[in-house]
N, C-alpha and C. Protein backbone atom coordinates (compact mmCIF):
# COMPACT_ATOMS: atom_id res chain seq x y z
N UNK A 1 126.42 131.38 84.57
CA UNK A 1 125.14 131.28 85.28
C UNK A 1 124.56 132.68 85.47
N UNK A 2 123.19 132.43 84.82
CA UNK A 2 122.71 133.87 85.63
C UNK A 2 122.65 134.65 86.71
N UNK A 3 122.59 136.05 86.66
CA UNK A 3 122.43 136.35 88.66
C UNK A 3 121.12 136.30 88.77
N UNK A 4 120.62 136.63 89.68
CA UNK A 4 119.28 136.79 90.30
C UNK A 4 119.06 138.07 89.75
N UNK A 5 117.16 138.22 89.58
CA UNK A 5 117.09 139.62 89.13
C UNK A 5 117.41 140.38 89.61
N UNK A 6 117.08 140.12 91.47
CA UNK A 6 117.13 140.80 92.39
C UNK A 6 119.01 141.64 92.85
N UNK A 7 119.71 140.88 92.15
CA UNK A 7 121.13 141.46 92.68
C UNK A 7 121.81 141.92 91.30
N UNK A 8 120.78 142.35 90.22
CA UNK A 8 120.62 143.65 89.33
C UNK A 8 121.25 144.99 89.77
N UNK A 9 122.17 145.68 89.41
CA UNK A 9 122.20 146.99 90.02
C UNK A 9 121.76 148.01 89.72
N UNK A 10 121.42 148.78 91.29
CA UNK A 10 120.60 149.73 91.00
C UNK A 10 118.96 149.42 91.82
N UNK A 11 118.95 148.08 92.01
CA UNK A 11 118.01 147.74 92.47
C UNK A 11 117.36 147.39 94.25
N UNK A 12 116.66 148.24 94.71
CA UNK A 12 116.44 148.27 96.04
C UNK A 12 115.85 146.87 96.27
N UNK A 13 116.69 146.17 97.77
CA UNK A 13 116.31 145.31 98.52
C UNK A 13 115.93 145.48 99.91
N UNK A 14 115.87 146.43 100.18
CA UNK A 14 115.57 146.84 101.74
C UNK A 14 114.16 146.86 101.79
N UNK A 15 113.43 147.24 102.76
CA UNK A 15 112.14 147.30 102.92
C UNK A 15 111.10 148.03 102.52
N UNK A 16 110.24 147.65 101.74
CA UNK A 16 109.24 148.36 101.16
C UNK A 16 108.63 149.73 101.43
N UNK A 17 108.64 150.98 100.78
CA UNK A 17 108.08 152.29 101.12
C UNK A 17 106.71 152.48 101.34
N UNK A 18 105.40 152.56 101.57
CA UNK A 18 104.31 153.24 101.51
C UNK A 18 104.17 153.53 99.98
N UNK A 19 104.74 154.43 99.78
CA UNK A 19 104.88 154.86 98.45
C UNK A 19 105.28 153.92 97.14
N UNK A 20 105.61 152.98 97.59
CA UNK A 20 106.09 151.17 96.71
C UNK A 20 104.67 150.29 97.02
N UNK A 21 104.69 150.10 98.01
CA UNK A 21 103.40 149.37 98.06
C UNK A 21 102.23 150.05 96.99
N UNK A 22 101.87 151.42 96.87
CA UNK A 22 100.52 152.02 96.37
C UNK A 22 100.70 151.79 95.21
N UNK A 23 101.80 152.27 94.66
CA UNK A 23 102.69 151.84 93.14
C UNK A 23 102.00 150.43 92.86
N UNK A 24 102.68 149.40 93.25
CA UNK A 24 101.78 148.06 93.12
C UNK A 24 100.98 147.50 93.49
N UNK A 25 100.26 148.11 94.34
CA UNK A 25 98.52 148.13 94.63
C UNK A 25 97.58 148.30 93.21
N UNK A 26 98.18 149.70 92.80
CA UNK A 26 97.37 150.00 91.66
C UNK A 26 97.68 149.49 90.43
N UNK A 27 98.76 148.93 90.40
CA UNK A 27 99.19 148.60 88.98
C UNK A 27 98.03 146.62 88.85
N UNK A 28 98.02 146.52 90.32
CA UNK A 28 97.71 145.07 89.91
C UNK A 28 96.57 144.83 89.63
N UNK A 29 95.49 146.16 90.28
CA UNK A 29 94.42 146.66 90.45
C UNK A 29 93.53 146.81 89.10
N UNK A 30 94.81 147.22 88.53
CA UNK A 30 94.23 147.89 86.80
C UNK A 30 94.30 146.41 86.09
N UNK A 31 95.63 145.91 85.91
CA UNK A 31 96.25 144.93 85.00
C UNK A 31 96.30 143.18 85.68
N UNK A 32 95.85 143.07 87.23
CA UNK A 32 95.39 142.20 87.41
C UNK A 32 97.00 141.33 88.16
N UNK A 33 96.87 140.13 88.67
CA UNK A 33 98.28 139.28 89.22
C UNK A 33 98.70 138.61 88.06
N UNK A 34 100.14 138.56 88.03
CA UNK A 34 100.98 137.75 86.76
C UNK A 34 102.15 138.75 86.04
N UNK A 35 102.93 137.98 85.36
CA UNK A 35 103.76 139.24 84.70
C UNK A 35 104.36 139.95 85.79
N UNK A 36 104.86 139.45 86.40
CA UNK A 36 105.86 140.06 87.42
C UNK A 36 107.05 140.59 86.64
N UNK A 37 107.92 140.12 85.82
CA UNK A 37 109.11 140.88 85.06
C UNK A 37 108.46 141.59 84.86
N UNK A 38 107.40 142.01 84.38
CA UNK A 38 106.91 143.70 83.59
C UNK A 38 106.72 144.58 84.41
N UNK A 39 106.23 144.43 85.60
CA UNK A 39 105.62 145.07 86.60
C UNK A 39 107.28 146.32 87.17
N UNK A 40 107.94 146.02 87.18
CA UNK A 40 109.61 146.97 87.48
C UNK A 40 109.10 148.35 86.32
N UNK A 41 109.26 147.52 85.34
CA UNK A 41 109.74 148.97 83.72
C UNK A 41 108.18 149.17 83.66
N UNK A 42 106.78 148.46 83.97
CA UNK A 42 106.06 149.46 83.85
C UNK A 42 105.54 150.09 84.71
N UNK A 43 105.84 150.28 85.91
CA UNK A 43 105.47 151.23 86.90
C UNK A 43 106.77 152.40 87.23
N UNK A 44 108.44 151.89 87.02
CA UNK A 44 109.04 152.44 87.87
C UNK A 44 109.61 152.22 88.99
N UNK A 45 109.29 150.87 89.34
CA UNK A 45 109.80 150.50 90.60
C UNK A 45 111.30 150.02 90.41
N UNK A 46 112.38 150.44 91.63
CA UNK A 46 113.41 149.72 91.72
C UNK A 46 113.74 148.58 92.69
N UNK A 47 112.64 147.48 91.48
CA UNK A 47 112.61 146.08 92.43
C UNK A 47 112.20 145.31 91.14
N UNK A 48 112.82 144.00 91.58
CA UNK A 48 112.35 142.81 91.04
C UNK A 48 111.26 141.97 90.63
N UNK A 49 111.14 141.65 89.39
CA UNK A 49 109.84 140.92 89.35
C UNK A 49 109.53 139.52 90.67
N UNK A 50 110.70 139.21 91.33
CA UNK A 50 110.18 138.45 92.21
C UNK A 50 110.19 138.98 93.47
N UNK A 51 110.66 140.06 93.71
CA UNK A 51 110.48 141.06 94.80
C UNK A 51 108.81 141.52 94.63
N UNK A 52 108.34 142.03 93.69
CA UNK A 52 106.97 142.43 93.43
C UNK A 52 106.53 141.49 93.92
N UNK A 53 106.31 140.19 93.51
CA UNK A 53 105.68 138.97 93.79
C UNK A 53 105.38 138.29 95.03
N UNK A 54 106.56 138.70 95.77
CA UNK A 54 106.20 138.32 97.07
C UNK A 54 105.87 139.17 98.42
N UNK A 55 105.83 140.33 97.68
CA UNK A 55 105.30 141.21 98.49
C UNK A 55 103.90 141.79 98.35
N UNK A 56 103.54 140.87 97.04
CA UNK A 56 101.90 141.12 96.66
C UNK A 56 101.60 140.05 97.67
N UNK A 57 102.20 138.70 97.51
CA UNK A 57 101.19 137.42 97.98
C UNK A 57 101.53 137.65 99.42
N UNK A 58 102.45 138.12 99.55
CA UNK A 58 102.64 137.95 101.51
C UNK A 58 102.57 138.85 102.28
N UNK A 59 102.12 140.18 101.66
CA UNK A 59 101.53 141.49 102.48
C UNK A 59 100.14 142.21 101.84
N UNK A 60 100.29 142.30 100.57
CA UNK A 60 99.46 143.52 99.94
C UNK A 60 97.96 143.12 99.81
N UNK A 61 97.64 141.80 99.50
CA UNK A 61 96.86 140.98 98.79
C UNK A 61 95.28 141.39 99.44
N UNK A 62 94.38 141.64 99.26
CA UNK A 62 93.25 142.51 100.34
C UNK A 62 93.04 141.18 100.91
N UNK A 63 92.90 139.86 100.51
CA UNK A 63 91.88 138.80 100.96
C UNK A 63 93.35 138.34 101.81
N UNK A 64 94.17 138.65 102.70
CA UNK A 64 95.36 137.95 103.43
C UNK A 64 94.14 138.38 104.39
N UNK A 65 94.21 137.18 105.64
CA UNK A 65 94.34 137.00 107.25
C UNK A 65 95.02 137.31 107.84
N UNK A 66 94.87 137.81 108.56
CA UNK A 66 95.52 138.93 109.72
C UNK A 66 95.41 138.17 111.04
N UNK A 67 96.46 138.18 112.24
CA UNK A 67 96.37 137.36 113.71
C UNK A 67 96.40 136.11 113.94
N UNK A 68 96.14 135.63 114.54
CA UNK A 68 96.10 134.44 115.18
C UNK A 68 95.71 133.19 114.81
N UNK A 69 95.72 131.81 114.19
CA UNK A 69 95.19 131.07 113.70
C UNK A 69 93.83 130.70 114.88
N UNK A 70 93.10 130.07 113.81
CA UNK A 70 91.93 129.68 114.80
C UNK A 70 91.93 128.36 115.02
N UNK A 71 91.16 127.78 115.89
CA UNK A 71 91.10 126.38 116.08
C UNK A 71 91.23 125.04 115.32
N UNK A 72 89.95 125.86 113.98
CA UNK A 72 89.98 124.82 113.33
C UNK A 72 90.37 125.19 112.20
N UNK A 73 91.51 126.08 111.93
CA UNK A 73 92.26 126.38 111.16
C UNK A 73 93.24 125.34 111.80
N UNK A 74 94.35 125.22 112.73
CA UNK A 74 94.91 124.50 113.69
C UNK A 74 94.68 122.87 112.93
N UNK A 75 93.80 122.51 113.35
CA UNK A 75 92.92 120.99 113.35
C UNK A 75 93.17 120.79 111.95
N UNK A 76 92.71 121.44 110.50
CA UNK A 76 93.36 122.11 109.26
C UNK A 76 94.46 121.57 109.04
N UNK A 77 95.31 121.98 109.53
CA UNK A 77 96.73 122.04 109.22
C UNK A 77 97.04 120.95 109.64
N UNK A 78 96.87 120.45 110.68
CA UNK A 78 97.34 118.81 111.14
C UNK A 78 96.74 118.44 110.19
N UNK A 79 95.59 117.84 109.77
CA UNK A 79 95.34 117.06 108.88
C UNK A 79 96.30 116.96 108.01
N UNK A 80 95.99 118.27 106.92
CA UNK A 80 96.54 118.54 105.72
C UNK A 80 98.17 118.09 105.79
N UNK A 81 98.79 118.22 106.61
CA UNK A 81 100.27 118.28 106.89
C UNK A 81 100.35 116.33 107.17
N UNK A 82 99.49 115.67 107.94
CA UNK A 82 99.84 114.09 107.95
C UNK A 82 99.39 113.70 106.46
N UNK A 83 98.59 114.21 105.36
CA UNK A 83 98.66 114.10 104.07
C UNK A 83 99.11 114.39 103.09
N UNK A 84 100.16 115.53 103.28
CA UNK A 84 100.63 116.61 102.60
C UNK A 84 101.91 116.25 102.64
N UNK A 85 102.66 116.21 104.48
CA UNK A 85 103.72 116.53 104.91
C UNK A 85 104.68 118.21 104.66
N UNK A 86 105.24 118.32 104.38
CA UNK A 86 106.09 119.69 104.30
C UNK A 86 105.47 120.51 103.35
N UNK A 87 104.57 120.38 102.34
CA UNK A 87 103.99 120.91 101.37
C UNK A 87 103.36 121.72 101.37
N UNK A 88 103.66 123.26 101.55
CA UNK A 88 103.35 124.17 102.31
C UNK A 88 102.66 125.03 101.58
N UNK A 89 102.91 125.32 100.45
CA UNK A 89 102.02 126.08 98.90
C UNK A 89 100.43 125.01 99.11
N UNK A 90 100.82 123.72 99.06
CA UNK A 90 99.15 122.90 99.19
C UNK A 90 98.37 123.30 100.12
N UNK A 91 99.05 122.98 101.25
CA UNK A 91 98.48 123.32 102.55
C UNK A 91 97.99 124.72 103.04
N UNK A 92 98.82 125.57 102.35
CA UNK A 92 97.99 127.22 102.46
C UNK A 92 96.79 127.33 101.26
N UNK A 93 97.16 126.66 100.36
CA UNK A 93 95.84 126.65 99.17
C UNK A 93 94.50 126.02 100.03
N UNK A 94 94.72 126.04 101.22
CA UNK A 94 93.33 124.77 101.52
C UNK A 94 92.66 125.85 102.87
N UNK A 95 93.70 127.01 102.71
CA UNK A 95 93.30 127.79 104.47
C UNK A 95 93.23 129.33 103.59
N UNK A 96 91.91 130.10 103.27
CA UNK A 96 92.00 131.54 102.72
C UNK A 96 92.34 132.20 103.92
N UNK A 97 93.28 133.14 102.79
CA UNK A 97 93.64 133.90 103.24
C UNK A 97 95.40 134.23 104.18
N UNK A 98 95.44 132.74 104.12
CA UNK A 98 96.91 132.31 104.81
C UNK A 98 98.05 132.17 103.80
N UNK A 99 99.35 132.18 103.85
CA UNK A 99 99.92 132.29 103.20
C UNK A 99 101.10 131.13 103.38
N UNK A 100 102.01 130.54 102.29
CA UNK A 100 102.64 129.27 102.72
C UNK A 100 103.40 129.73 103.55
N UNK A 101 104.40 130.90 103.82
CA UNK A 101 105.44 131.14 104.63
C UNK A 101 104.69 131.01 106.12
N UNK A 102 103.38 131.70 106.29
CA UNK A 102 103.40 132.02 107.40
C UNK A 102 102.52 130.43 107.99
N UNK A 103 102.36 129.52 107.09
CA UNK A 103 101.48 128.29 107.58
C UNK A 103 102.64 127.21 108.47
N UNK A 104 103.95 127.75 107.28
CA UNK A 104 105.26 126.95 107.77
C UNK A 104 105.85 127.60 109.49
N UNK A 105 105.68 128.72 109.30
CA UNK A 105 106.17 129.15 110.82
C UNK A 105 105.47 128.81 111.67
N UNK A 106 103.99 128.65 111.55
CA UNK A 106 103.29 128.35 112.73
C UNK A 106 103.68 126.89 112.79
N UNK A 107 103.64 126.37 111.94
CA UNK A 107 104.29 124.56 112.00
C UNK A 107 105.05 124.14 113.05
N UNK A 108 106.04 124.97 112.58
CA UNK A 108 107.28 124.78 113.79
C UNK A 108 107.61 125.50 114.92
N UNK A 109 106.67 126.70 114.68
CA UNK A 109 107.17 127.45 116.09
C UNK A 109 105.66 126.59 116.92
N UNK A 110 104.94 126.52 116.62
CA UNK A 110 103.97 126.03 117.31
C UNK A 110 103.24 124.25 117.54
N UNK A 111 102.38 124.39 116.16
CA UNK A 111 102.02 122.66 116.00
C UNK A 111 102.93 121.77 116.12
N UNK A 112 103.99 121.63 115.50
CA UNK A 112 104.76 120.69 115.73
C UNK A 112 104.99 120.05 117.48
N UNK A 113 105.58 121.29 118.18
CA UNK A 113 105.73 121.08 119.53
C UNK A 113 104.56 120.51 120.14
N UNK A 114 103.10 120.74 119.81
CA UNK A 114 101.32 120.94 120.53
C UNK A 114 101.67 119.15 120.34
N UNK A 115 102.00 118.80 118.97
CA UNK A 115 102.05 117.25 118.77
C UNK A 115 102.93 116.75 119.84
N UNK A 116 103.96 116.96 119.52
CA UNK A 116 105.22 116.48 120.63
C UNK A 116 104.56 116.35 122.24
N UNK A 117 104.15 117.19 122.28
CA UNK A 117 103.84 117.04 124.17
C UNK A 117 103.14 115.87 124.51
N UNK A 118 101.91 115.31 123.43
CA UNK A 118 101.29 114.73 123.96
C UNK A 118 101.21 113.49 123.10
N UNK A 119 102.94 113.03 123.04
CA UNK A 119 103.29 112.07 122.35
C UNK A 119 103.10 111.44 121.51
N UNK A 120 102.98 112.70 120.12
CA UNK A 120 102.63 112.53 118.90
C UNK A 120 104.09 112.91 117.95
N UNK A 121 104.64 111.65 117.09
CA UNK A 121 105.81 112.44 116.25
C UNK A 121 104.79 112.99 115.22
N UNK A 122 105.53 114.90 115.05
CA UNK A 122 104.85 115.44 114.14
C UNK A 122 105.38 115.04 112.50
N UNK A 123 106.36 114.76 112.41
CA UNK A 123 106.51 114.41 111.39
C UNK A 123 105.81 113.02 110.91
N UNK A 124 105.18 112.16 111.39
CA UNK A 124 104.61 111.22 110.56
C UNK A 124 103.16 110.61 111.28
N UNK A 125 103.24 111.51 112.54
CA UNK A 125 102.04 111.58 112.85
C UNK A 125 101.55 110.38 113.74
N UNK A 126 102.72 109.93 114.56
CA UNK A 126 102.02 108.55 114.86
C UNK A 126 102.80 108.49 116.75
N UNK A 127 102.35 107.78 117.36
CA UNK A 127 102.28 107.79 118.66
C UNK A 127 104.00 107.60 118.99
N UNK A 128 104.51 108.54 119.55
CA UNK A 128 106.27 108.48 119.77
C UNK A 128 106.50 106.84 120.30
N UNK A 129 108.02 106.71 119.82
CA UNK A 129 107.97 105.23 120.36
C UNK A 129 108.25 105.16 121.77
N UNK A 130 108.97 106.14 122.86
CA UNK A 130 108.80 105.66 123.83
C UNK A 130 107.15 105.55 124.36
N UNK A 131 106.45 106.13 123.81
CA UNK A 131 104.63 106.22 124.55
C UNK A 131 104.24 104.71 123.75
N UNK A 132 104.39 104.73 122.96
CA UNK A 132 103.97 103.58 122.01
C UNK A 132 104.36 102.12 123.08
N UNK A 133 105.72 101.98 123.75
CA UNK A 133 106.71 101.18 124.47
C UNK A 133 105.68 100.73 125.50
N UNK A 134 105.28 102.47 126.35
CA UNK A 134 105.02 102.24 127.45
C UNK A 134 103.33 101.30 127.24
N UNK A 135 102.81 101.80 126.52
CA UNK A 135 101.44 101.49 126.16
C UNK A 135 101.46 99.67 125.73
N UNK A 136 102.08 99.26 125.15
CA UNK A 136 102.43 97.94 125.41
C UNK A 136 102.69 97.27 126.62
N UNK A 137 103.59 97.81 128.07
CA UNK A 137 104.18 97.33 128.53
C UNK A 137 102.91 97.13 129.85
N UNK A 138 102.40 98.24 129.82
CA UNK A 138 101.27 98.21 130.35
C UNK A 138 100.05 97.47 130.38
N UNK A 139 99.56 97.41 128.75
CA UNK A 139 98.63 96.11 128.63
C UNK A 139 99.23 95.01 128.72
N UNK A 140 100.33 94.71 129.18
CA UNK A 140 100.71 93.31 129.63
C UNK A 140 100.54 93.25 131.07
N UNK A 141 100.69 94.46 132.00
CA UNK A 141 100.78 93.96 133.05
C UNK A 141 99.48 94.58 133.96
N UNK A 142 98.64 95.15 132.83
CA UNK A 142 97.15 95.73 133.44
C UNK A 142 97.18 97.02 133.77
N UNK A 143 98.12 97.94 133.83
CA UNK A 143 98.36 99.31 133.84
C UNK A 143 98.26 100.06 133.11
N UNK A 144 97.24 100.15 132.21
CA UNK A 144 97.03 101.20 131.43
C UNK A 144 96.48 102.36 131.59
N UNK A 145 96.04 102.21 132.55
CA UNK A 145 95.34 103.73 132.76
C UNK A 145 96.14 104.80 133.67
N UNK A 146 97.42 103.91 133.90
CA UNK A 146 98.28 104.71 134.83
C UNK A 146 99.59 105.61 133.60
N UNK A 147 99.49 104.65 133.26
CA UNK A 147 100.48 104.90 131.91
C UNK A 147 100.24 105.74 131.25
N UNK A 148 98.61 106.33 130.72
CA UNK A 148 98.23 107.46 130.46
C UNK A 148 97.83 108.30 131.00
N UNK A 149 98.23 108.17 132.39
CA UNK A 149 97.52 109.20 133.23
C UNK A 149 98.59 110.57 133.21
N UNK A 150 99.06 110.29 132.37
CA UNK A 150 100.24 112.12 132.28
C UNK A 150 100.60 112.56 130.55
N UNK A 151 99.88 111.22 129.70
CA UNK A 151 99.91 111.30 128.60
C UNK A 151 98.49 111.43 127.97
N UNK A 152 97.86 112.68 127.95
CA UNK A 152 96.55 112.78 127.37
C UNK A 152 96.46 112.49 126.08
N UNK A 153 95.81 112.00 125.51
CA UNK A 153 95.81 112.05 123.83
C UNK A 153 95.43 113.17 123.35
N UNK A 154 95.91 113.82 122.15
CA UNK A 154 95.42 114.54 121.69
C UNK A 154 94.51 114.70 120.92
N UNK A 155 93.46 115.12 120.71
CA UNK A 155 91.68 115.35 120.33
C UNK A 155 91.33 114.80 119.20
N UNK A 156 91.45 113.90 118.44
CA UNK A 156 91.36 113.75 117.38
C UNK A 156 89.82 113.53 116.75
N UNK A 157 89.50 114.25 116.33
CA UNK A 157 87.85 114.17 115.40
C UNK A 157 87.67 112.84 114.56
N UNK A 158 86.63 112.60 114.10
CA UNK A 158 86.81 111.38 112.96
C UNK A 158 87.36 111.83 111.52
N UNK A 159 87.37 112.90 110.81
CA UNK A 159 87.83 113.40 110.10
C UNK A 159 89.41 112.98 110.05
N UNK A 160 89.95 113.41 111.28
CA UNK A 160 91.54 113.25 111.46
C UNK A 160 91.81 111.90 111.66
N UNK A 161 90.96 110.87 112.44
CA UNK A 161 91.37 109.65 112.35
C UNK A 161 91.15 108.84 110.84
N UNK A 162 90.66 109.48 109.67
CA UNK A 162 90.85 109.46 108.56
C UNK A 162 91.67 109.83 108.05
N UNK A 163 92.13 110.78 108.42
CA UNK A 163 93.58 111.60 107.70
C UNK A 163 94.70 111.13 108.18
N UNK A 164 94.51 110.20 109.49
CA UNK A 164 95.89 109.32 110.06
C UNK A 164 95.59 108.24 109.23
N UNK A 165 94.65 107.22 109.15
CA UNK A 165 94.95 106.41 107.98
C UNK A 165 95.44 106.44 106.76
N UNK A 166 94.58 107.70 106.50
CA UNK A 166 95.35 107.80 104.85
C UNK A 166 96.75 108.75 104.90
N UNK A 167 97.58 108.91 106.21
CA UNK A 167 99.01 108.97 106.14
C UNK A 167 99.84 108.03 106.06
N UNK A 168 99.41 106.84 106.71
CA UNK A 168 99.96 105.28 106.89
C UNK A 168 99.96 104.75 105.84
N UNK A 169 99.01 105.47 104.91
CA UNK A 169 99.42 104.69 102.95
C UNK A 169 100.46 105.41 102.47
N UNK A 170 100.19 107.00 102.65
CA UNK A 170 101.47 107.69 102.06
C UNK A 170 102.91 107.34 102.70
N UNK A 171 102.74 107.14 103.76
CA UNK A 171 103.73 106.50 104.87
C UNK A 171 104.60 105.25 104.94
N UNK A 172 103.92 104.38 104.24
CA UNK A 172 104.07 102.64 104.39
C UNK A 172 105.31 102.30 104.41
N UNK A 173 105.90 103.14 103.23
CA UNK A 173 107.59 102.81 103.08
C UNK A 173 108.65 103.51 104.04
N UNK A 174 108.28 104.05 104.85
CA UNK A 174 109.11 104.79 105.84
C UNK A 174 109.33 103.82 107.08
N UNK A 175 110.49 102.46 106.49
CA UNK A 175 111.04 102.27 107.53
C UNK A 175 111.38 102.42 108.74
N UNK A 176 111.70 102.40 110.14
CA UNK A 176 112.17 102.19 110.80
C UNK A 176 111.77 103.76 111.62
N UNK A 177 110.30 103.64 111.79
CA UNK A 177 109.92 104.78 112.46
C UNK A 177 108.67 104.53 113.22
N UNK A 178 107.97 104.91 114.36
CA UNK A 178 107.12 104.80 114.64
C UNK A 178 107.97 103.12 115.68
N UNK A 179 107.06 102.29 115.93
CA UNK A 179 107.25 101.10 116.85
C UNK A 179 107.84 99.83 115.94
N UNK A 180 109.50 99.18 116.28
CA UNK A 180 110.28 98.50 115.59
C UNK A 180 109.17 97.17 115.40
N UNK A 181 109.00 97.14 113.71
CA UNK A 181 108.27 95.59 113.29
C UNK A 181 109.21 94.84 113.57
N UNK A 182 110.45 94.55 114.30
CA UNK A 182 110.73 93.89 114.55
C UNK A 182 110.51 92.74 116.09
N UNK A 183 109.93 94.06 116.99
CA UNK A 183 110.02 93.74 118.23
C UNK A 183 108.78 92.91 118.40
N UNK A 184 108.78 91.26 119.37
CA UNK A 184 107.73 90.83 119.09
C UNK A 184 107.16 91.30 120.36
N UNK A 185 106.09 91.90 120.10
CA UNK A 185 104.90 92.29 121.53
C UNK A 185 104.08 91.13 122.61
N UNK A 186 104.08 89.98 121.48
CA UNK A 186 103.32 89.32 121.74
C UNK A 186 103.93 88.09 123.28
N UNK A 187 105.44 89.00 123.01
CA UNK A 187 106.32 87.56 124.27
C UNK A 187 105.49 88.70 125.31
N UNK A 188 105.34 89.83 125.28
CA UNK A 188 105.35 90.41 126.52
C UNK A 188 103.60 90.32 127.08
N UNK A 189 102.85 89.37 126.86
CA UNK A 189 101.61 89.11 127.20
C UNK A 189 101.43 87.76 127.85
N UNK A 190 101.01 87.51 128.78
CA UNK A 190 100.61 86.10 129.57
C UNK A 190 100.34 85.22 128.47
N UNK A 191 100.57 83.86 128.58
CA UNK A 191 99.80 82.87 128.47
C UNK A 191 98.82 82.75 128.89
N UNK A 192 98.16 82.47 127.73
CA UNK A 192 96.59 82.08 127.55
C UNK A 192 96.19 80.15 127.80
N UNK A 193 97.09 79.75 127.45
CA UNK A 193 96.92 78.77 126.87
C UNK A 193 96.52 77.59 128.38
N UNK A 194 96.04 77.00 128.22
CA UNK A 194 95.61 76.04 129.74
C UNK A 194 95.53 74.52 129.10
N UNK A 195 96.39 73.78 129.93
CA UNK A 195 96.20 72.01 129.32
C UNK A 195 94.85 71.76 130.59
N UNK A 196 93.93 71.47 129.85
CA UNK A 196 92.85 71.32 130.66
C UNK A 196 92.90 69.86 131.60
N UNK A 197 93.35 69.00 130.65
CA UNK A 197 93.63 67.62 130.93
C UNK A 197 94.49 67.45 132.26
N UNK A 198 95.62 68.02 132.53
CA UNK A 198 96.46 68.67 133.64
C UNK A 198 95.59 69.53 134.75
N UNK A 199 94.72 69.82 134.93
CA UNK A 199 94.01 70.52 136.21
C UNK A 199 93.62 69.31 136.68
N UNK A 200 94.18 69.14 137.80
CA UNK A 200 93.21 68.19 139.11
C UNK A 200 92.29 68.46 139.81
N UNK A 201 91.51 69.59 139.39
CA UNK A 201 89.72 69.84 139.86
C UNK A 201 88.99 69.38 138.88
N UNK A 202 89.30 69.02 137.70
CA UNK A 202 88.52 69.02 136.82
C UNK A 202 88.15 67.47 136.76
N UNK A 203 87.08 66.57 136.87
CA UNK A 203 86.74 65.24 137.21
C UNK A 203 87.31 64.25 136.10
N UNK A 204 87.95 63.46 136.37
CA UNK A 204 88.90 62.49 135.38
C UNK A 204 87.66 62.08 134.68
N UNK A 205 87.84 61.66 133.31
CA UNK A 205 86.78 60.61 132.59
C UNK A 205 86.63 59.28 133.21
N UNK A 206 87.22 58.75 134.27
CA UNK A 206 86.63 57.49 134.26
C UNK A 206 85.85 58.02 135.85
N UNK A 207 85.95 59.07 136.40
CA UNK A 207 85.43 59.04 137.74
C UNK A 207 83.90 59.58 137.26
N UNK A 208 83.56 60.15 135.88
CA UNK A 208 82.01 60.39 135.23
C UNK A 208 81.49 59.59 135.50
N UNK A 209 82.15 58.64 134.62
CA UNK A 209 81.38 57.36 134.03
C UNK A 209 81.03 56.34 135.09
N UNK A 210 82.22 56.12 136.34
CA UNK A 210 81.75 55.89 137.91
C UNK A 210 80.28 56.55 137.56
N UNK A 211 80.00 57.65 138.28
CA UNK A 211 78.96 57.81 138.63
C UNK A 211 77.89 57.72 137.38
N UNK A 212 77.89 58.07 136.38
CA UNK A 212 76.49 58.02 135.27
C UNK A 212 75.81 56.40 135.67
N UNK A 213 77.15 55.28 135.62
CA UNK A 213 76.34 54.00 136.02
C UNK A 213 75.94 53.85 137.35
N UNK A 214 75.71 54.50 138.36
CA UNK A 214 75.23 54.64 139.42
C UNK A 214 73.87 55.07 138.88
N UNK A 215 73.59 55.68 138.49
CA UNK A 215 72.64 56.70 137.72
C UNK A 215 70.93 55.62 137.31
């Protein structure tokens, strides 16, 4: 089996110089992105064609974003991610300037949890089953507004309530997640049903017809 280029000897893995970066600033400058194996023997560098590579796309690159995601960068990423799921090269192709590593960290150090609080599973995007539980148990017994009174929903635009549908197609086959199709909801709701014939306010048919022939 081959080694990696990178554990080549002779070849620096530690952290990039000033003087490494300008090296492949200019080389990409002249000759453009691609051809990473060439980029080592024709500049001089003691690094890897996939060392070059990812230190063009995930530091050097002029058009990278710098700080903080924005809102509807945020809003972005949920979407893309209940359509996408883990697909993190797609999902940075859809945000300039962002990069997949750093779309994935904010995922989990951040969005993921923003979902969670307000009883959203981030992974498939759909109302946690204990909130899901309570939200049932409630429209049976008329308490719903108490039930959400510590569970805000989270903001969803019409855009995103599009992008939750069309997760539930990519979704369909994912068994045993979200609220059990097994459980029937429907025991936990009153009867509707009334034998009318059985109410004794309601005037028997022959006590009508008493009176119409009075009539």
């Amino acid at each position: 089996m081959r080694k990696p280029c990178c554990d080549k000897e002779g070849m620096n893995k530690g952290s990039w110089s000033p003087q490494e970066d300008q090296e492949l600033m200019d080389y990409i400058q002249k000759h453009g992105e691609g051809h990473w194996r060439n980029i080592p023997k024709a500049t001089g560098l003691l690094r890897c064609g996939k060392s070059c590579r990812l230190r063009w796309v995930n530091y050097l690159r002029p058009d990278l974003k710098r700080g903080n995601f924005a809102e509807d960068e945020e809003d972005l990423i949920i979407r893309l991610h209940a359509l996408l799921g883990n697909r993190w090269s797609l999902i940075a192709g859809r945000l300039p300037g962002r990069t997949d590593n750093e779309v994935k960290n904010y995922w989990n150090s951040h969005l993921s949890k923003k979902l969670a609080s307000v009883g959203i599973d981030p992974k498939h995007h759909r109302l946690s089953h204990h909130l899901a539980r309570n939200l049932i148990n409630s429209i049976a017994t008329g308490e719903t507004s108490s039930a959400l009174e510590h569970h805000q929903p989270f903001p969803l635009d019409h855009d995103q309530i599009k992008s939750s549908s069309a997760s539930d197609h990519y979704q369909a086959s994912d068994a045993g997640d979200g609220i059990n199709d097994d459980d029937d909801s429907s025991s936990l709701l009153p009867d509707l049903n009334v034998d009318m014939a059985s109410d004794s306010s309601l005037p028997s048919g022959t006590a009508t017809e008493d009176k119409m022939s009075l009539l």
